[in-house]
Protein backbone atom coordinates (compact mmCIF):
# COMPACT_ATOMS: atom_id res chain seq x y z
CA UNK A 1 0.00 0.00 0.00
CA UNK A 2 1.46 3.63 -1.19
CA UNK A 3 1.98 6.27 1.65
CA UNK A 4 0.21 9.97 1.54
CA UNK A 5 1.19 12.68 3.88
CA UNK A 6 -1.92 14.86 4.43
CA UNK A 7 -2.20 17.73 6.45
CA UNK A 8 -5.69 18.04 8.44
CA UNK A 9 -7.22 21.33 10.24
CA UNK A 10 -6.72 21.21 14.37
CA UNK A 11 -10.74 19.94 14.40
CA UNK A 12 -10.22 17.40 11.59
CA UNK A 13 -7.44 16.13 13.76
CA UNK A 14 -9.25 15.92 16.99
CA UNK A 15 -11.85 14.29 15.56
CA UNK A 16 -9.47 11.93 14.03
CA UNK A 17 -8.01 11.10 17.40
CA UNK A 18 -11.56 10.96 19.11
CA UNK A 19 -12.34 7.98 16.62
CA UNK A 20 -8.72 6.06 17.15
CA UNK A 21 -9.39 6.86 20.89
CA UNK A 22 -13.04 5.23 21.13
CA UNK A 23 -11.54 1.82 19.82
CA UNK A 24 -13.67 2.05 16.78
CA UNK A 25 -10.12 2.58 14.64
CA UNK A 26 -6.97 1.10 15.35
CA UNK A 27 -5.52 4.31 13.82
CA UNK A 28 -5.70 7.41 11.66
CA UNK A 29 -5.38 5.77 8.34
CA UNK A 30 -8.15 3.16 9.07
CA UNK A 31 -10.19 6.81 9.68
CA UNK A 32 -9.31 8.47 6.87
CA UNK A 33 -9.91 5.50 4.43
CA UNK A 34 -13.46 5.07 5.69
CA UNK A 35 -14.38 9.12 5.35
CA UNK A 36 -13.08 8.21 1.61
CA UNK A 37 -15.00 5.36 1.03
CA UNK A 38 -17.87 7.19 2.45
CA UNK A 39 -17.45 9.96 0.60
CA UNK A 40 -17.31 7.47 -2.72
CA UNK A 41 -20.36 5.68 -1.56
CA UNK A 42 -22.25 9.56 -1.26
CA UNK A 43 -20.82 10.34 -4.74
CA UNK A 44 -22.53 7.38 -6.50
CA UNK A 45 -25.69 7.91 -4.82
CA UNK A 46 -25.36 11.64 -5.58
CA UNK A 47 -24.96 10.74 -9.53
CA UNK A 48 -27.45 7.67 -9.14
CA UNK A 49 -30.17 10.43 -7.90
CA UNK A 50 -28.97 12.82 -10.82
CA UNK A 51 -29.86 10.06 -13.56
CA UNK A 52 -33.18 9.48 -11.66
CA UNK A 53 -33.99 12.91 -11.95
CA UNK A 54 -32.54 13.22 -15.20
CA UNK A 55 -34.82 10.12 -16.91
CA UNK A 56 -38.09 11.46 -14.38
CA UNK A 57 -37.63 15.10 -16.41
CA UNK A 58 -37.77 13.43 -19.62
CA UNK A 59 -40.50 11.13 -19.27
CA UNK A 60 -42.73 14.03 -18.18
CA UNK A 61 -41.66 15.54 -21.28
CA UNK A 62 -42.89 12.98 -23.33
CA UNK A 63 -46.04 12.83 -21.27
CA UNK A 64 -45.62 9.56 -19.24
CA UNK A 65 -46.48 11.20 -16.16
CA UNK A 66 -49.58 10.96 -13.75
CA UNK A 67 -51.22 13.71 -12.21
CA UNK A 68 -51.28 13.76 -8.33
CA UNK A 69 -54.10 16.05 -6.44
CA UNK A 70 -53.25 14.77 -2.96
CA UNK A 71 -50.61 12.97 -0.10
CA UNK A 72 -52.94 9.78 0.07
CA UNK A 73 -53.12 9.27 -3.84
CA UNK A 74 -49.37 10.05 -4.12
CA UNK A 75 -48.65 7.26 -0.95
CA UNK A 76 -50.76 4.96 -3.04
CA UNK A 77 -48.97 5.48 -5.89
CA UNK A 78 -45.58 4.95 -4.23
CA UNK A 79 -46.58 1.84 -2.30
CA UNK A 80 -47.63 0.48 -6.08
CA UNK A 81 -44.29 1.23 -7.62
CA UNK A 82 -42.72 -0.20 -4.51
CA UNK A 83 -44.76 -4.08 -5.33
């Protein structure tokens, strides 16, 4: 595994030291690879959301869209799409 010397702000660094001190990390690198992969993770749900909204724009612009007058017919509608 490659090396990276990063420097982190005073509360970054507390907070790093709170999470290696709690036992949940054995040490700063284990912290700082999970923030990444959680930031990764937050990224691709980020861009999965954008292509939702993306395709959901489109089909109303074709017309494939239903109109919704109130909560309890949009719940219903969900709790279809959902089975």
């Amino acid at each position: 595994m490659s090396s990276l010397h990063i420097s982190l702000t005073p509360r970054l660094e507390d907070f790093t030291r709170e999470r290696v001190d709690s036992g949940l990390y054995n040490n700063a690198s284990e912290v700082v690879r999970e923030a990444l992969r959680l930031m990764i993770e937050r990224n691709q749900n980020i861009e999965s959301l954008r292509a939702s909204v993306t395709s959901g724009f489109q089909q109303v612009k074709e017309g494939q869209f239903k109109d919704v007058t109130n909560e309890e017919e949009f719940l219903q509608m969900a709790r279809e799409r959902k089975s």
